[in-house]
Protein backbone atom coordinates (compact mmCIF):
# COMPACT_ATOMS: atom_id res chain seq x y z
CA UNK A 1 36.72 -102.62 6.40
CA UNK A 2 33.88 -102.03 4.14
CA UNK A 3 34.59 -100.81 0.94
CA UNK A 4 32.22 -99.06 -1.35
CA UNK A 5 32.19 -97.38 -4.95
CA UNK A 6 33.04 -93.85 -5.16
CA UNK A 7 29.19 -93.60 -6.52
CA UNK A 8 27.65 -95.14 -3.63
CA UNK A 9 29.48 -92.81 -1.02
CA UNK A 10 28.76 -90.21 -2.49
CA UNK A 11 25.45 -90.69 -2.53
CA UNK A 12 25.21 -92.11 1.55
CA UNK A 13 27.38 -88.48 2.19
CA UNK A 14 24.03 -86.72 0.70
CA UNK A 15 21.72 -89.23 2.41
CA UNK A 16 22.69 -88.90 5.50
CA UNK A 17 24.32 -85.25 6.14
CA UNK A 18 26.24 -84.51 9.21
CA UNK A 19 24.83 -81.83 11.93
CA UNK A 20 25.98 -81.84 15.41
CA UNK A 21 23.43 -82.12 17.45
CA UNK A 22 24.85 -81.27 20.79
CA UNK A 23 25.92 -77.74 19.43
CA UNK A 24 23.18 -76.93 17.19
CA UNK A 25 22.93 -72.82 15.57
CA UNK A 26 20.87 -70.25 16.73
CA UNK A 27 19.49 -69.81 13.70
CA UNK A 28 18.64 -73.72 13.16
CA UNK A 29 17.46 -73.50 17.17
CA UNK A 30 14.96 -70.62 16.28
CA UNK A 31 13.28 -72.43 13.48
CA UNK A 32 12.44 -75.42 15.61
CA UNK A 33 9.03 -76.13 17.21
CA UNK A 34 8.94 -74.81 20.94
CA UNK A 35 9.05 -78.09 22.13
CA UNK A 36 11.53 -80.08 19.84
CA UNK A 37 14.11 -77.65 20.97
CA UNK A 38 17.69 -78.90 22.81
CA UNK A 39 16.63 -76.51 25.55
CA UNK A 40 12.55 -75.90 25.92
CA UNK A 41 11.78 -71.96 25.54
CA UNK A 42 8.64 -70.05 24.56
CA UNK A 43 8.15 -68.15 21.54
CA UNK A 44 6.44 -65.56 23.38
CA UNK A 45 7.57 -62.48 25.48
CA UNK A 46 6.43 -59.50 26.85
CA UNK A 47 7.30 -55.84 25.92
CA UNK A 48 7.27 -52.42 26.81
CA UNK A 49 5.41 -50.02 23.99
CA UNK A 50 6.07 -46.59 24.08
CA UNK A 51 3.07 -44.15 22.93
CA UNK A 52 3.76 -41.88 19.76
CA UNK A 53 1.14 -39.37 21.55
CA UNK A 54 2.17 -38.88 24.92
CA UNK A 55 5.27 -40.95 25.41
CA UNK A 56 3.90 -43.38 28.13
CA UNK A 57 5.01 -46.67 28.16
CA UNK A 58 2.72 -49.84 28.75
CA UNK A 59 3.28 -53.84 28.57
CA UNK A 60 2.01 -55.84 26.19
CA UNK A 61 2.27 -59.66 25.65
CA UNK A 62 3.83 -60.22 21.85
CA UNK A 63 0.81 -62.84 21.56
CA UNK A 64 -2.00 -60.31 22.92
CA UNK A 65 -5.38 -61.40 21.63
CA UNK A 66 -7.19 -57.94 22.77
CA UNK A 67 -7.06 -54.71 21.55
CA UNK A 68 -4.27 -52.81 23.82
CA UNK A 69 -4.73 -49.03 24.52
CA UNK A 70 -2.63 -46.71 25.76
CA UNK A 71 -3.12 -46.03 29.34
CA UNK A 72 -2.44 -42.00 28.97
CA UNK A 73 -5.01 -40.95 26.04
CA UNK A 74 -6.14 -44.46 25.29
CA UNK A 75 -4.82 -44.54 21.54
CA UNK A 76 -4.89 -48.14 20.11
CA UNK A 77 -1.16 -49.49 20.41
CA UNK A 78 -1.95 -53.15 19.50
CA UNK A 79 -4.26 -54.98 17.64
CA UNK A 80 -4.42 -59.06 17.51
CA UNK A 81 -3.55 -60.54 14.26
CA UNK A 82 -3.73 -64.67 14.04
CA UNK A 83 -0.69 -65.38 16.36
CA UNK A 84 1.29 -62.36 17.39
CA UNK A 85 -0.25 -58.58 17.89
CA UNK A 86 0.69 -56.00 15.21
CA UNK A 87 1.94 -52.54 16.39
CA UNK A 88 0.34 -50.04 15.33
CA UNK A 89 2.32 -47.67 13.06
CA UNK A 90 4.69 -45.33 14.87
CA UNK A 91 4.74 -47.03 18.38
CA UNK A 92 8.18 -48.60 19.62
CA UNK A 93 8.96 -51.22 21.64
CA UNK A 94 11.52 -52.79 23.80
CA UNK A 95 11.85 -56.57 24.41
CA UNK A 96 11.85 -56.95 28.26
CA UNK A 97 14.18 -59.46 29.47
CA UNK A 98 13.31 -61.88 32.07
């Protein structure tokens, strides 16, 4: 048995931290690159945007790179911003579910 001073276990405690990685947290799974993840899942998804206008709803892709109009009276409902599309102000969505 290996014994060490209270100073250096302390300090290999803080060096090497202990996470399980066979149960990891949602949270801690979310912040994780798409790919490095236990399970592989996209960051992406589509949803259903409901019109403040006339109340129609149309599906949009979170990651859209075009301007989206509504199909009804063709008012802008997303616009593309970098990596995911920005709502305009007053529409609502609903995550669709695969």
């Amino acid at each position: 048995v290996y014994s060490y001073p209270l100073k250096q276990l302390i300090y290999l405690i803080n060096f090497f931290p202990y996470y399980d990685l066979l149960h990891p947290s949602p949270e801690e799974e979310k912040r994780k690159h798409k790919k490095k993840r236990l399970v592989q899942s996209p960051n992406s998804y589509f949803m259903d945007v409901k019109c403040p206008g006339c109340y129609k709803i149309t599906t949009v892709f979170s990651h859209a790179q075009t301007v989206v109009l509504c199909v009804g009276c063709s008012t802008v409902l997303c616009q593309p911003k970098g990596g995911k599309a920005r709502l305009t102000e007053g529409c609502s969505f609903r995550r669709k579910q695969h």
